[in-house]
Protein backbone atom coordinates (compact mmCIF):
# COMPACT_ATOMS: atom_id res chain seq x y z
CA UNK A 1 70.94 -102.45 0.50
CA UNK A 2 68.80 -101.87 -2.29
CA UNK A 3 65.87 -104.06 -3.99
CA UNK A 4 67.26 -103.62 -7.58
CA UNK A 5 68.19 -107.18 -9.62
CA UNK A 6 71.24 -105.55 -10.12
CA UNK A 7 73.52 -103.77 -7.69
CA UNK A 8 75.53 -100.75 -8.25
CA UNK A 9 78.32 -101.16 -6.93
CA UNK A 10 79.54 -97.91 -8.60
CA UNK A 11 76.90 -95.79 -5.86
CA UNK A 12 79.13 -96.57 -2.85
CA UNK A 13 82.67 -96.34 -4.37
CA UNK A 14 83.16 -94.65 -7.50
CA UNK A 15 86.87 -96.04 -7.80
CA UNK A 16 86.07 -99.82 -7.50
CA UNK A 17 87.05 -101.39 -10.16
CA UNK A 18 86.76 -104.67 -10.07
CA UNK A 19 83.81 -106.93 -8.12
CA UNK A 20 83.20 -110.83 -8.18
CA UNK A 21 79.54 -111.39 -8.84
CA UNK A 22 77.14 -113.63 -10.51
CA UNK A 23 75.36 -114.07 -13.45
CA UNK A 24 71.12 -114.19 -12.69
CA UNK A 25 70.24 -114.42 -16.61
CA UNK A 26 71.38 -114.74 -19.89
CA UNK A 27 69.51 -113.12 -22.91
CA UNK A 28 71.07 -114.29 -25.91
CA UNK A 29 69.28 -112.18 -28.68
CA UNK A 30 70.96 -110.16 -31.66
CA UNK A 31 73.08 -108.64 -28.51
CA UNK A 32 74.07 -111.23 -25.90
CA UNK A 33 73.78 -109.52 -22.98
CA UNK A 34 74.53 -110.70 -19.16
CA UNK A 35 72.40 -109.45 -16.21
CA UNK A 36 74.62 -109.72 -13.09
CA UNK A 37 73.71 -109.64 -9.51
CA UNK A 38 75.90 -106.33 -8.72
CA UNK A 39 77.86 -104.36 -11.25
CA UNK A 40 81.07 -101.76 -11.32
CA UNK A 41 80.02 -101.21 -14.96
CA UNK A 42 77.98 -97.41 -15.36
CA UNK A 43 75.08 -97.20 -17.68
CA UNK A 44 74.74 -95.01 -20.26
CA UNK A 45 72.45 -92.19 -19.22
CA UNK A 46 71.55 -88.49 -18.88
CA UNK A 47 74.39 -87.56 -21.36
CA UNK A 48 77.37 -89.58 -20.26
CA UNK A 49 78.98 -92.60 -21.55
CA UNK A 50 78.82 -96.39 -20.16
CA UNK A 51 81.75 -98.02 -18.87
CA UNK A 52 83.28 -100.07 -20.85
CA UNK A 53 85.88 -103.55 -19.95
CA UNK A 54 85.86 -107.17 -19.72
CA UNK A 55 84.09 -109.90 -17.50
CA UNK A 56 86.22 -112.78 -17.03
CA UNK A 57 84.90 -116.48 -16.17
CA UNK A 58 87.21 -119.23 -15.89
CA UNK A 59 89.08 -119.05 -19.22
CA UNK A 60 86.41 -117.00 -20.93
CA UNK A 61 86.58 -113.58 -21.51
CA UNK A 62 83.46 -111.35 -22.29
CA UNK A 63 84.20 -107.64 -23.66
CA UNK A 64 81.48 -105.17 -22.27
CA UNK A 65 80.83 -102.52 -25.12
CA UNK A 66 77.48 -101.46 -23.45
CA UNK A 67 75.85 -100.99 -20.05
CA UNK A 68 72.43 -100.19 -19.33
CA UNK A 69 69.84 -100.28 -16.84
CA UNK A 70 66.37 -101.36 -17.48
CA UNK A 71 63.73 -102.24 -14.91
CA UNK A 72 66.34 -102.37 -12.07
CA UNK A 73 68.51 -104.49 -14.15
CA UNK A 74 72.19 -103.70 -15.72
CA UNK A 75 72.12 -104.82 -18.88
């Protein structure tokens, strides 16, 4: 376990791909941007890319062009 806001899920399987997990704050700036309790998204960092994809709730559909992490937080 770790005591990050967000979880990596990415740290203990680098193939999943998909993860059900839940929204702990919303900053809605010039970016929306989601902070999620555990993540399969990878940050951008130390010369690679960020994931990229979708989060789906109910009939919404959100498409992820960045990831970060920030203060133990994906952003």
């Amino acid at each position: 376990m770790t005591d990050l806001a967000t979880v990596p899920l990415y740290w203990e399987d680098t193939f999943v791909f998909e993860s059900v997990a839940r929204v702990v704050e919303l900053l809605d700036g010039e970016r929306p941007c989601l902070i999620l309790n555990e993540t399969v998204f990878y940050p951008q960092g130390g010369g690679q890319p960020c994931d990229t994809g979708s989060i789906s709730a109910a009939s919404t559909v959100f498409t992820v062009t960045d990831v970060r992490m920030q203060d133990g937080k994906g952003l």
